[in-house]
C-alpha atoms as a PDB file:
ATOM      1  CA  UNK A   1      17.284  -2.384 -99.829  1.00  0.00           C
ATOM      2  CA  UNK A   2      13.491  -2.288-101.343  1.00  0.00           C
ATOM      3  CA  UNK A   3      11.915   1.410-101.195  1.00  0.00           C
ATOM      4  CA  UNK A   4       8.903   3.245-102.528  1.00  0.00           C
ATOM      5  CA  UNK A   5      10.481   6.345-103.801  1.00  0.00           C
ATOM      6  CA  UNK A   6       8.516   9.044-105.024  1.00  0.00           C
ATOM      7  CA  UNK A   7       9.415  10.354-108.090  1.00  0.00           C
ATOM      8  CA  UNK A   8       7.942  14.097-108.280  1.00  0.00           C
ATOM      9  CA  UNK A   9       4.532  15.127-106.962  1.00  0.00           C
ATOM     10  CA  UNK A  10       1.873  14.002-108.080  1.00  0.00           C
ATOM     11  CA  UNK A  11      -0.537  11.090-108.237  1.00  0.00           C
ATOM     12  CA  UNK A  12       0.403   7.711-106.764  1.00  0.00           C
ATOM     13  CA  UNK A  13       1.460   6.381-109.756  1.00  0.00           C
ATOM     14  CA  UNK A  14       5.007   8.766-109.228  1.00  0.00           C
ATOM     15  CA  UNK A  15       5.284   6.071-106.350  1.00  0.00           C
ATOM     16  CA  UNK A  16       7.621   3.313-107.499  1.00  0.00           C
ATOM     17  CA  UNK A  17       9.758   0.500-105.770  1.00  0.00           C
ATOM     18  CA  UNK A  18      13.273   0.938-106.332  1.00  0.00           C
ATOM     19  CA  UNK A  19      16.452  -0.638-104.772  1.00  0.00           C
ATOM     20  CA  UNK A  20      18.360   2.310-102.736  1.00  0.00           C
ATOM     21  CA  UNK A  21      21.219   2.127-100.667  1.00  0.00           C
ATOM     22  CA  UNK A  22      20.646   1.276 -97.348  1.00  0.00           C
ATOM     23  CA  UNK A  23      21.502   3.535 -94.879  1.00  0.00           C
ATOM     24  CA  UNK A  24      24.270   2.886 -91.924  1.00  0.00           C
ATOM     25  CA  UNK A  25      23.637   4.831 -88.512  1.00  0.00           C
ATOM     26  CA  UNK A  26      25.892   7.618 -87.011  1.00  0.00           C
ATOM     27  CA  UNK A  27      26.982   7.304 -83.782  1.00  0.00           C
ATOM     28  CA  UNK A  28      23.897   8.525 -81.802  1.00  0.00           C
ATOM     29  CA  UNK A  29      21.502   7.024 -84.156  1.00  0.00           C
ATOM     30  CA  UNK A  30      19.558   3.626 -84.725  1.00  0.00           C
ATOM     31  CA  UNK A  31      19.223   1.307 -87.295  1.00  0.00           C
ATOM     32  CA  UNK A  32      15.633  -0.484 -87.770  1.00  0.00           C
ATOM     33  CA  UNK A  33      14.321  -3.038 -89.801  1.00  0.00           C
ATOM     34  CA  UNK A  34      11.208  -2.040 -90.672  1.00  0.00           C
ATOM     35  CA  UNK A  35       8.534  -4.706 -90.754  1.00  0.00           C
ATOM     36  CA  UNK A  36       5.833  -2.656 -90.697  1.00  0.00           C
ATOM     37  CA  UNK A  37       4.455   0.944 -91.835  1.00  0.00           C
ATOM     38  CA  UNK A  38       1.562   2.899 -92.522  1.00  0.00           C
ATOM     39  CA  UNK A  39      -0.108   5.386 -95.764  1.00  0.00           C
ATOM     40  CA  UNK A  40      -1.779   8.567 -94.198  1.00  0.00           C
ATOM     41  CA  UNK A  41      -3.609  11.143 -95.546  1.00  0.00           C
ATOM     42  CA  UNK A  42      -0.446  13.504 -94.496  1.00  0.00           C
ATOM     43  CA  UNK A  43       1.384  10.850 -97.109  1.00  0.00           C
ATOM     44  CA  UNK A  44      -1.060  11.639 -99.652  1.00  0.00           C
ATOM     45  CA  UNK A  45      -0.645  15.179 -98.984  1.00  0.00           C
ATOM     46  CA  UNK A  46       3.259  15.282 -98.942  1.00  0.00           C
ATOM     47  CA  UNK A  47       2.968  13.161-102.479  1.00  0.00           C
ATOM     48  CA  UNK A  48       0.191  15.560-104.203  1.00  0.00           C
ATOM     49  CA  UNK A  49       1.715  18.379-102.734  1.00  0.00           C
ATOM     50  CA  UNK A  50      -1.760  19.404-101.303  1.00  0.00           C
ATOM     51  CA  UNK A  51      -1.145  22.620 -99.200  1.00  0.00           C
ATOM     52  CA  UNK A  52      -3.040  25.446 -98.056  1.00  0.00           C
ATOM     53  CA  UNK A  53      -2.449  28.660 -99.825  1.00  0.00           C
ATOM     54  CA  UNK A  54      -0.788  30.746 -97.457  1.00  0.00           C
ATOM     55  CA  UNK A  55       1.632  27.973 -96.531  1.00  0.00           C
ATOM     56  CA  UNK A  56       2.477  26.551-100.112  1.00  0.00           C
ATOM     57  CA  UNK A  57       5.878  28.522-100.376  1.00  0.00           C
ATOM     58  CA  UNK A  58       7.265  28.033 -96.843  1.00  0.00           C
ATOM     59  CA  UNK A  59       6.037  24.172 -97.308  1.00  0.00           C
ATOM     60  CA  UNK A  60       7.800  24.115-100.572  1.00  0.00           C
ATOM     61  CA  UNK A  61      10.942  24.961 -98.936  1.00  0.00           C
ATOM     62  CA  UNK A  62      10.736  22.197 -96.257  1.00  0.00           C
ATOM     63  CA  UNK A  63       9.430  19.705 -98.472  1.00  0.00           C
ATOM     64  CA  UNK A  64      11.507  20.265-101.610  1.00  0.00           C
ATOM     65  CA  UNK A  65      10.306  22.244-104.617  1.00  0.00           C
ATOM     66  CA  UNK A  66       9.719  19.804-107.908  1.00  0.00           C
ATOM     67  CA  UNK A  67       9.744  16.420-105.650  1.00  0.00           C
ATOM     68  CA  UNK A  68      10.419  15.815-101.955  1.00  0.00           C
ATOM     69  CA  UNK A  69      13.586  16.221-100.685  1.00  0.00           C
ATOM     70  CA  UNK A  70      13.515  13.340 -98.763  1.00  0.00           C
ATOM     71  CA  UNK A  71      11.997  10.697-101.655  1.00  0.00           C
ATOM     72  CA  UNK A  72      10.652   8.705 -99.274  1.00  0.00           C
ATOM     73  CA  UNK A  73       7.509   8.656 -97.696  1.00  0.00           C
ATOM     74  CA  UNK A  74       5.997   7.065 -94.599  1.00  0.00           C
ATOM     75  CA  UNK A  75       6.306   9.162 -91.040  1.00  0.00           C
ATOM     76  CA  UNK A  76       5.480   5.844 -88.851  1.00  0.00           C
ATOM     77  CA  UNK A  77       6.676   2.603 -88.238  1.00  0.00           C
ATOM     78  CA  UNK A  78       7.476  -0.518 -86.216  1.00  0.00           C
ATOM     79  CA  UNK A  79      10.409  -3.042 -86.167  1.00  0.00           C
ATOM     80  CA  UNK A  80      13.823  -4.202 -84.719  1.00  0.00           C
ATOM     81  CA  UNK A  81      16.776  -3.009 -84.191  1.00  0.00           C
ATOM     82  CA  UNK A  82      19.622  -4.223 -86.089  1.00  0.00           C
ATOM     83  CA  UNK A  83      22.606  -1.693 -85.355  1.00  0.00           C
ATOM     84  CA  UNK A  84      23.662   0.824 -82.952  1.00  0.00           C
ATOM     85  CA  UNK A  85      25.788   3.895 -83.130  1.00  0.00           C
ATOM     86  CA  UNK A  86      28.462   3.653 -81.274  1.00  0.00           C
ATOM     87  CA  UNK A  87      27.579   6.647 -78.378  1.00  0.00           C
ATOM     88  CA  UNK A  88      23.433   5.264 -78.333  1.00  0.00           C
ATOM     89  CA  UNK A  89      22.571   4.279 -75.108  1.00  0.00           C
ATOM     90  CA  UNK A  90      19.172   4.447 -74.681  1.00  0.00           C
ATOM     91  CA  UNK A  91      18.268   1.147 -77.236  1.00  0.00           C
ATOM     92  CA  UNK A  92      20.321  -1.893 -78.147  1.00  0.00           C
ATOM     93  CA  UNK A  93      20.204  -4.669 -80.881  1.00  0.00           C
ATOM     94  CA  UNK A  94      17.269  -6.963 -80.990  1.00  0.00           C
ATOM     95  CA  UNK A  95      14.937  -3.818 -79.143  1.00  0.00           C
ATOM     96  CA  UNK A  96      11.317  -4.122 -81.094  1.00  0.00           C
ATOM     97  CA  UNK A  97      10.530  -0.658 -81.604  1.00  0.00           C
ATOM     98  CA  UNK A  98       8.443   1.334 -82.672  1.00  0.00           C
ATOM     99  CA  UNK A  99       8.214   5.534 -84.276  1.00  0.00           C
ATOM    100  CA  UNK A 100       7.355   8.380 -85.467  1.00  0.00           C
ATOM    101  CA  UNK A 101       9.792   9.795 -88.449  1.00  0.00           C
ATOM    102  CA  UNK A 102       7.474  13.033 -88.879  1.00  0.00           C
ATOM    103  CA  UNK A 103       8.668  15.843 -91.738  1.00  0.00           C
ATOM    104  CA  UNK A 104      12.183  13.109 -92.370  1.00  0.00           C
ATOM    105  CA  UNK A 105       9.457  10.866 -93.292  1.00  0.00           C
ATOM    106  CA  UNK A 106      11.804   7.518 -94.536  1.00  0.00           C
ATOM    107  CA  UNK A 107       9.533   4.523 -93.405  1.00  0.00           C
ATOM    108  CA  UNK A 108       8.328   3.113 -97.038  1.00  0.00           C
ATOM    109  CA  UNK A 109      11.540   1.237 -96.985  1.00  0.00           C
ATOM    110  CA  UNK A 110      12.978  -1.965 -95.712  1.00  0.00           C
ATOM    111  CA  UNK A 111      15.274   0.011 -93.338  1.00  0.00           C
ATOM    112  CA  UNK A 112      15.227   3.225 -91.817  1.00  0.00           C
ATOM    113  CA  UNK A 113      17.965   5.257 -89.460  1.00  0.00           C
ATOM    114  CA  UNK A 114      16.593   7.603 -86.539  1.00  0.00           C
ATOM    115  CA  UNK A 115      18.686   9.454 -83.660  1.00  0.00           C
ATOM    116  CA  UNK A 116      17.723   7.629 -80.456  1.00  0.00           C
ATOM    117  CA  UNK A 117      16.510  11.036 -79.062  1.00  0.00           C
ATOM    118  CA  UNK A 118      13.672  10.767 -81.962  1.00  0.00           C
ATOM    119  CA  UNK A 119      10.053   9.842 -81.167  1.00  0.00           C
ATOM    120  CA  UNK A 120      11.391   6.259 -81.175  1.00  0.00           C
ATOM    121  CA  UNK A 121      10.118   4.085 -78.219  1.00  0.00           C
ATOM    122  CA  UNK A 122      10.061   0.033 -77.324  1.00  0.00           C
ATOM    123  CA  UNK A 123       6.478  -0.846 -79.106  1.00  0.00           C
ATOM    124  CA  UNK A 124       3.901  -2.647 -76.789  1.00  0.00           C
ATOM    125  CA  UNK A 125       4.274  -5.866 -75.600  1.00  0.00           C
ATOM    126  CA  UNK A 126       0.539  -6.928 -76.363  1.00  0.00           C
ATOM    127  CA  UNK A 127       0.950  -5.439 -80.208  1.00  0.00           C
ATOM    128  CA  UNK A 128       2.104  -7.058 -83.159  1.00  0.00           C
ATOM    129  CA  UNK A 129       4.194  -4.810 -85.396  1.00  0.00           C
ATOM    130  CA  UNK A 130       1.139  -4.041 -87.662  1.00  0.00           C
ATOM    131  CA  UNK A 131      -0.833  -3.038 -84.631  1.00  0.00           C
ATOM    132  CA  UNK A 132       2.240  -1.338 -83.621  1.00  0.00           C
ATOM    133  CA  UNK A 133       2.853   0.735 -86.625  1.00  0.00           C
ATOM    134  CA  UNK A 134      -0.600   2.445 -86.958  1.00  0.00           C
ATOM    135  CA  UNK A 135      -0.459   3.727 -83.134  1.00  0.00           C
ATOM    136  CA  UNK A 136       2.244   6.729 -83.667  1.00  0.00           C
ATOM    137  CA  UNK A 137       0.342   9.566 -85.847  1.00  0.00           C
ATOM    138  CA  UNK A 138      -3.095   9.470 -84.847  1.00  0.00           C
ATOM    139  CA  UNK A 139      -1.827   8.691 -80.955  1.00  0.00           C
ATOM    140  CA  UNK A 140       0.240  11.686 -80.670  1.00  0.00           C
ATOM    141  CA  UNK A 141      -1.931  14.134 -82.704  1.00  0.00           C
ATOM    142  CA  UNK A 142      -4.691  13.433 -80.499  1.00  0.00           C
ATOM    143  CA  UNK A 143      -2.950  13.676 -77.455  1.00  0.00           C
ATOM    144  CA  UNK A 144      -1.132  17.350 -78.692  1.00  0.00           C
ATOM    145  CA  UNK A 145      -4.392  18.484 -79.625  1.00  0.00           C
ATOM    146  CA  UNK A 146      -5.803  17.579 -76.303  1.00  0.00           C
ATOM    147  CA  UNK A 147      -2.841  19.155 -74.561  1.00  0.00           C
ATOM    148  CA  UNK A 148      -4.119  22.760 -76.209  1.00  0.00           C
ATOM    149  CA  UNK A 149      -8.017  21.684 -75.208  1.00  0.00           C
ATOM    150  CA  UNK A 150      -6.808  20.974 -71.676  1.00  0.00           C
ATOM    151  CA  UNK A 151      -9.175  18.322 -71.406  1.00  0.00           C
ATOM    152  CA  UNK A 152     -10.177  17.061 -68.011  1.00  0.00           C
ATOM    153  CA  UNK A 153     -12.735  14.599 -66.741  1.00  0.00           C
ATOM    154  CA  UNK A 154     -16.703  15.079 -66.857  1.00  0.00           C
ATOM    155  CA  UNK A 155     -15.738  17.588 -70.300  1.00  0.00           C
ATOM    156  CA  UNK A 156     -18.298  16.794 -72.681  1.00  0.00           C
ATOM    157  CA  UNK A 157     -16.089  16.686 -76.025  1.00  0.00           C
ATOM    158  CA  UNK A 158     -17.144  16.144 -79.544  1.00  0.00           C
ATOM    159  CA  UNK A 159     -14.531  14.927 -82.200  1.00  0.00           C
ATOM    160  CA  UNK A 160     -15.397  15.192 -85.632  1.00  0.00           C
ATOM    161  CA  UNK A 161     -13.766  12.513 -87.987  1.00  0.00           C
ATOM    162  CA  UNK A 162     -13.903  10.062 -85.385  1.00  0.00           C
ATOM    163  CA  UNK A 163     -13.843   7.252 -87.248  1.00  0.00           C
ATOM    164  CA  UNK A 164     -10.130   8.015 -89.187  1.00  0.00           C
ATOM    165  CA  UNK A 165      -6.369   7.193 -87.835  1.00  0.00           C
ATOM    166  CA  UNK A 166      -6.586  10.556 -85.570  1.00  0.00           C
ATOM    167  CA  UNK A 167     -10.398  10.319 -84.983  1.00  0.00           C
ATOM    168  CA  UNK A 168     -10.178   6.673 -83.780  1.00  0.00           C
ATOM    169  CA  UNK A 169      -7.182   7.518 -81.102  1.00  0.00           C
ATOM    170  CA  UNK A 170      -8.454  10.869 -80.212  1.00  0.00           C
ATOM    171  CA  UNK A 171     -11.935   9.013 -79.146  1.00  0.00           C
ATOM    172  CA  UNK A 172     -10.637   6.080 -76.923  1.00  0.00           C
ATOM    173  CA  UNK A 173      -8.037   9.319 -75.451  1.00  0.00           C
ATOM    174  CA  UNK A 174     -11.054  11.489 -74.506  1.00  0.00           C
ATOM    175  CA  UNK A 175     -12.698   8.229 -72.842  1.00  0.00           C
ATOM    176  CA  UNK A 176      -9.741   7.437 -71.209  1.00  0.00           C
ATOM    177  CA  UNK A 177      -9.128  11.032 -69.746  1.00  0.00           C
ATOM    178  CA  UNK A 178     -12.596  10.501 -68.444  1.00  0.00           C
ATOM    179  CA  UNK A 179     -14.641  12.833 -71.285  1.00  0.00           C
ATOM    180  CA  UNK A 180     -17.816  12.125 -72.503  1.00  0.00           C
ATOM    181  CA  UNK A 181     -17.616  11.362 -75.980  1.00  0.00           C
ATOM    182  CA  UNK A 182     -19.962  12.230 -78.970  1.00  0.00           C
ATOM    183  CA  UNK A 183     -18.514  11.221 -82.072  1.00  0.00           C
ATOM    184  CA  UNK A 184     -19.367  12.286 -85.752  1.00  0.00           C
ATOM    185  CA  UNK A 185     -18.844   9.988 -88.983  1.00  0.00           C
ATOM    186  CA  UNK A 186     -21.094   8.301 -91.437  1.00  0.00           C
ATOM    187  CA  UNK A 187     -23.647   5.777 -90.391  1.00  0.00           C
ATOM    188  CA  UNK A 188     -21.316   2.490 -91.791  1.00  0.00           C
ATOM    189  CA  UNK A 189     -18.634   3.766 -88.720  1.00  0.00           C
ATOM    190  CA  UNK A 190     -21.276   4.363 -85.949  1.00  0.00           C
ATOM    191  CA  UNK A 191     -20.589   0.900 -84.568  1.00  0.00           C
ATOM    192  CA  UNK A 192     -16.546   0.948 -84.533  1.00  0.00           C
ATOM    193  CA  UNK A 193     -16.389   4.168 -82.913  1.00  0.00           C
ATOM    194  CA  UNK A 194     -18.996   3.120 -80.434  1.00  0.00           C
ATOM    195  CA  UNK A 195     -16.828  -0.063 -79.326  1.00  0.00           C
ATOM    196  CA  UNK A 196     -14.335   2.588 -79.157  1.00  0.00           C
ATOM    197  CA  UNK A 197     -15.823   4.517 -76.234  1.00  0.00           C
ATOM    198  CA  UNK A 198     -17.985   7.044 -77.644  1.00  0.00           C
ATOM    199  CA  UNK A 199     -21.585   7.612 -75.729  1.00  0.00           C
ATOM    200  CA  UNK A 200     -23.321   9.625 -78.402  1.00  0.00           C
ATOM    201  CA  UNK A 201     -22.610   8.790 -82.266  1.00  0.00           C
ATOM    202  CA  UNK A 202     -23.709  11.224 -84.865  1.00  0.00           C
ATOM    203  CA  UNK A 203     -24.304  10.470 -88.651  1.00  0.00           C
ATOM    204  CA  UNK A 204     -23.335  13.350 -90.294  1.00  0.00           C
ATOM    205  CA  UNK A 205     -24.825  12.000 -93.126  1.00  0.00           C
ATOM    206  CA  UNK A 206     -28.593  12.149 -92.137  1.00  0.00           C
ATOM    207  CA  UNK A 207     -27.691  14.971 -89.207  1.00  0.00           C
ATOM    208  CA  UNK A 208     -25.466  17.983 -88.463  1.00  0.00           C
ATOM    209  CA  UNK A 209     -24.364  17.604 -85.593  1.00  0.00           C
ATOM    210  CA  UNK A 210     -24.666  21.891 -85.202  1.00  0.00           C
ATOM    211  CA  UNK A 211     -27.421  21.490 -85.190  1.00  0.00           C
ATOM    212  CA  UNK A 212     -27.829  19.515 -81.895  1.00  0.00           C
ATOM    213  CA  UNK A 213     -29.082  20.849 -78.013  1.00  0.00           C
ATOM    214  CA  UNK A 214     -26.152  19.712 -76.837  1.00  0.00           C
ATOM    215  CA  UNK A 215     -23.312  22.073 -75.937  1.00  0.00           C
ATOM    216  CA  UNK A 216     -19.948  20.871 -76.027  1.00  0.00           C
ATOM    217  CA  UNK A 217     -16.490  22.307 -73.966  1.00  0.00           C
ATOM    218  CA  UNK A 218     -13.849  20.858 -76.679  1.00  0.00           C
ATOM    219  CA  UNK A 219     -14.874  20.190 -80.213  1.00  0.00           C
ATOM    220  CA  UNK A 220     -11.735  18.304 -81.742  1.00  0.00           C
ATOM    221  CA  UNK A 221     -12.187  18.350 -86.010  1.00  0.00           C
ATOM    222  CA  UNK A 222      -9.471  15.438 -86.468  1.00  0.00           C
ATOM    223  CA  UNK A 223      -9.865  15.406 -90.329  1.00  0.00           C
ATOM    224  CA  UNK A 224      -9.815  19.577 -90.867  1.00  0.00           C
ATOM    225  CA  UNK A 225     -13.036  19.924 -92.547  1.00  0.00           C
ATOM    226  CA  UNK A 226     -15.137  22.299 -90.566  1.00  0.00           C
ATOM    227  CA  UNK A 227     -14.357  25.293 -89.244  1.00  0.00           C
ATOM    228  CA  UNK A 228     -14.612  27.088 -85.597  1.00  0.00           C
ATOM    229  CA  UNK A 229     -17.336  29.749 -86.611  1.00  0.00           C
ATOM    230  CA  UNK A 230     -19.556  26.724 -88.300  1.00  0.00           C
ATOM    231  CA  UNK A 231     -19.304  25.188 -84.837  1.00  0.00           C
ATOM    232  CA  UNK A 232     -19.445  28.342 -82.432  1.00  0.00           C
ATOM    233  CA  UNK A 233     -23.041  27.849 -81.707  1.00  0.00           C
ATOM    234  CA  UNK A 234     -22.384  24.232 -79.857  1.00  0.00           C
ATOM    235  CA  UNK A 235     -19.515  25.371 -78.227  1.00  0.00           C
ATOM    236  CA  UNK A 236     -20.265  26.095 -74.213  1.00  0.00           C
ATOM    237  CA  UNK A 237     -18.788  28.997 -72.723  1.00  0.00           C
ATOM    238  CA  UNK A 238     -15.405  28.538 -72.865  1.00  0.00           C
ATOM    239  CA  UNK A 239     -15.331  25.838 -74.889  1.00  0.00           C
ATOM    240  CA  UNK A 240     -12.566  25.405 -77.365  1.00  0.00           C
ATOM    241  CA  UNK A 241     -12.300  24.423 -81.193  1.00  0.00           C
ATOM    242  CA  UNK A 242      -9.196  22.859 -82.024  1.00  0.00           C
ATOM    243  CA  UNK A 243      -8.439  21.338 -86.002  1.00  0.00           C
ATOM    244  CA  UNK A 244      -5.881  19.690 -87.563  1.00  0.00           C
ATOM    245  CA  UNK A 245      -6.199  21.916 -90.457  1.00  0.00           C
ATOM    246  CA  UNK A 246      -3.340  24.286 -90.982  1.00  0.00           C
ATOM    247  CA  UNK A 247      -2.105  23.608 -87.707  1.00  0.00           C
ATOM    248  CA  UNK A 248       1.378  22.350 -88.820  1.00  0.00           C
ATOM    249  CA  UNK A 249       3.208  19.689 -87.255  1.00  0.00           C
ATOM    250  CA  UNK A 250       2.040  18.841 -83.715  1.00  0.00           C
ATOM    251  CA  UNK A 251       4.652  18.982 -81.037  1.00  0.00           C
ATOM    252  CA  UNK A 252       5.012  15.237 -79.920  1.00  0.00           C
ATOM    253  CA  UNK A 253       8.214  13.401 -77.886  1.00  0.00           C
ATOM    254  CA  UNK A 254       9.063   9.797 -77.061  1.00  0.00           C
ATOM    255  CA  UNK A 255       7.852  10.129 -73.861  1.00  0.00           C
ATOM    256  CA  UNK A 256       3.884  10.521 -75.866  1.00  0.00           C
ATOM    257  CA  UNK A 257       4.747   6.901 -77.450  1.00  0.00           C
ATOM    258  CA  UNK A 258       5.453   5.079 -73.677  1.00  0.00           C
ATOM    259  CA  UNK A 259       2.396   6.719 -72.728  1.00  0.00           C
ATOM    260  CA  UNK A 260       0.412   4.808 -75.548  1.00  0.00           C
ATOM    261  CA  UNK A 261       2.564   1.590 -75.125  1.00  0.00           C
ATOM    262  CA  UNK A 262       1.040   1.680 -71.429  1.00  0.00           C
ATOM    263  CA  UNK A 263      -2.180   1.897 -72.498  1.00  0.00           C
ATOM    264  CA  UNK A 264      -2.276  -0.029 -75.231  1.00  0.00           C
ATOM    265  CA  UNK A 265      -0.530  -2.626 -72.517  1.00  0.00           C
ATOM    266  CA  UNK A 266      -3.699  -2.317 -69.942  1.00  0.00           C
ATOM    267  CA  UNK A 267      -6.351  -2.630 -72.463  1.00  0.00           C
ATOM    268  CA  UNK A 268      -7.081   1.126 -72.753  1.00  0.00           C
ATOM    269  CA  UNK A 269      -5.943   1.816 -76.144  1.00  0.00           C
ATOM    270  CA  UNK A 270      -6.328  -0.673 -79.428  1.00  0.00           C
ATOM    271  CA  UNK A 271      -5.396  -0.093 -83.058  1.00  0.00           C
ATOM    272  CA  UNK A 272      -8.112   0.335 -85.789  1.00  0.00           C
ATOM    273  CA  UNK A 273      -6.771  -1.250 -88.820  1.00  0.00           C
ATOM    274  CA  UNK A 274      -8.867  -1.199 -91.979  1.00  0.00           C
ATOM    275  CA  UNK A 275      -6.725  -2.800 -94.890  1.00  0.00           C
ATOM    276  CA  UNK A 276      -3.115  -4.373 -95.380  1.00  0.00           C
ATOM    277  CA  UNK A 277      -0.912  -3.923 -98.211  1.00  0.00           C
ATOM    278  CA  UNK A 278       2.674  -4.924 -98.904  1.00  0.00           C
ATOM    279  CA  UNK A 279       5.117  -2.544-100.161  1.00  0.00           C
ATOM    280  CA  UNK A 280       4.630  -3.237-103.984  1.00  0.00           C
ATOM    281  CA  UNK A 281       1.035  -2.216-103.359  1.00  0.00           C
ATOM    282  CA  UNK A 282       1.820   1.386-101.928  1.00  0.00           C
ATOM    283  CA  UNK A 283       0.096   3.056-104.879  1.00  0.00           C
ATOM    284  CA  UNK A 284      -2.441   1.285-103.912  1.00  0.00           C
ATOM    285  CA  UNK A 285      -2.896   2.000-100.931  1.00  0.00           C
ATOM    286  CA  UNK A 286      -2.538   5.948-101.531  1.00  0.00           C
ATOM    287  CA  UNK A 287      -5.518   5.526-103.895  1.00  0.00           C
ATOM    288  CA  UNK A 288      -7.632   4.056-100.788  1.00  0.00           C
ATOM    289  CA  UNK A 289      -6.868   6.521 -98.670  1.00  0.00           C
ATOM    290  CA  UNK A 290      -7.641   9.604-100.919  1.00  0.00           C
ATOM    291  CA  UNK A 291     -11.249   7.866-100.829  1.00  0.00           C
ATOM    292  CA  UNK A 292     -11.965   9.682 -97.974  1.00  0.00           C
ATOM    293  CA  UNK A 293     -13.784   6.282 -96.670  1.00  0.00           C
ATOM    294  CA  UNK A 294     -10.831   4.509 -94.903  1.00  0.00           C
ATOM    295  CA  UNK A 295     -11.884   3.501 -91.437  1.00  0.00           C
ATOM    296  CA  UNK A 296      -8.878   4.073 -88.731  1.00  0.00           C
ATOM    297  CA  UNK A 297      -5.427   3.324 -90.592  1.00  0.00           C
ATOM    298  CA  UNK A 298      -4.165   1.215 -93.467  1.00  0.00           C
ATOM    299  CA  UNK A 299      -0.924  -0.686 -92.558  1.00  0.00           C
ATOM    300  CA  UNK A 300       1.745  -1.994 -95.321  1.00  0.00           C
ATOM    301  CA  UNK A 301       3.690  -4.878 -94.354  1.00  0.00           C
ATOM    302  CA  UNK A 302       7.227  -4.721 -95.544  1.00  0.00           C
ATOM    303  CA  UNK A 303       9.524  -7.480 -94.378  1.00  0.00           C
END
């Protein structure tokens, strides 16, 4: 089978399409034809090896120490089954699917092999396997990170980055849980995370938003760049601060992707895709994404 394997760390161009073997599931775990997948900025991170200080040894140790031990990349993904272990139960050929691979990563290839106990659910009816694909990360981040915020309705709640893979999710989430919404990005966004259910937009290019009356009982940074005492002064009493940054892998389960599948199914939730690519052009699309200007997710299409 056709996979983007990467090489050693480093920039995209240690990304290259290779013929591997294709992998046969165990007993208890799936086989799925990947049709479609996605490039994150955790992708670009894995690749560049771009880790915080204090966690660069213990990440070299999961990750692999002069390339990733699982060559790889890609943690989500959408497509069919094709084979069954022998003790799986839960799925059966012909399911569409769709997943989250997390730290195995594996989904930059044209098949991929998960235990059916993984974050692995039947994708949404309404969703083609693009839309399908880019639902997984920034879904269940937001929805962990909202967990820890405990957010209920009538919170006011304030997500910086709203206009990325997590930002985009973690805004229709908050609407949905019955938040009000202010959402920061730049000016060319305002409108797509508007449609998305925000109330208040702010430009953080021509504003800071800590600067603002407002006073907020969950600020959510989805892309990690402020920081809690930047923000303290817009924070109500009591209010939290939750980030992405440093916070290691979020605690997510199947049961978080039927819970998007039914939303996405009653109109609550839609996917925010900026730009396709097919697997040849994964470079490519790694070199979009560390642009910082990527608007919801990028999708490659692979069968």
């Amino acid at each position: 089978m056709r996979a983007v394997v990467c090489t050693k760390y480093g920039a995209p161009d240690v990304l290259e399409l290779k013929e591997v073997t294709k992998p046969f599931p165990k007993d208890n775990e799936i086989q799925i034809k990947v049709f479609a997948t996605t490039v994150t900025t955790g992708d670009c991170r894995i690749r560049s090896f771009t880790s915080p200080l204090l966690l660069w040894l213990p990440m070299r140790i999961v990750l692999g120490f002069t390339k990733p031990r699982n060559p790889i990349l890609g943690v989500e993904l959408a497509g069919e089954v094709e084979l069954v272990g022998k003790k799986v139960t839960r799925f059966k050929v012909g399911d569409q699917v769709y997943a989250l691979s997390g730290m195995r990563c594996g989904a930059h290839a044209e098949y991929i092999c998960m235990s059916e106990q993984a974050v692995v659910a039947l994708k949404p009816d309404n969703a083609s396997y693009e839309e399908a694909a880019v639902l997984p990360f920034g879904g269940t981040t937001a929805l962990h990170f909202f967990r820890k915020g405990n957010i209920k309705a009538g919170m006011k709640v304030l997500i910086y980055g709203a206009s990325g893979s997590v930002g985009t999710a973690a805004v229709q989430l908050a609407t949905y849980f019955g938040a009000e919404v202010t959402g920061v990005c730049s000016g060319r966004n305002i409108d797509l995370v508007q449609s998305l259910g925000a109330k208040h937009v702010i430009d953080y290019t021509k504003e800071d938003f800590t600067e603002s009356a407002e006073r907020f009982d969950v600020i959510f940074d989805a892309i990690g760049k402020s920081s809690k005492s930047h923000c303290t002064k817009v924070l109500a009493p009591n209010g939290k601060y939750l980030t992405v940054d440093g916070q290691g892998i979020a605690k997510v389960s199947a049961d978080d992707l039927v819970f998007l599948k039914e939303l996405m199914e009653k109109g609550k939730l839609k996917a925010v895709i900026d730009r396709r690519y097919s697997l040849e052009q994964v470079p490519e699309a790694h070199r979009y994404v560390e642009t910082g200007r990527k608007k919801g997710n990028i999708v490659i299409t692979v069968q």
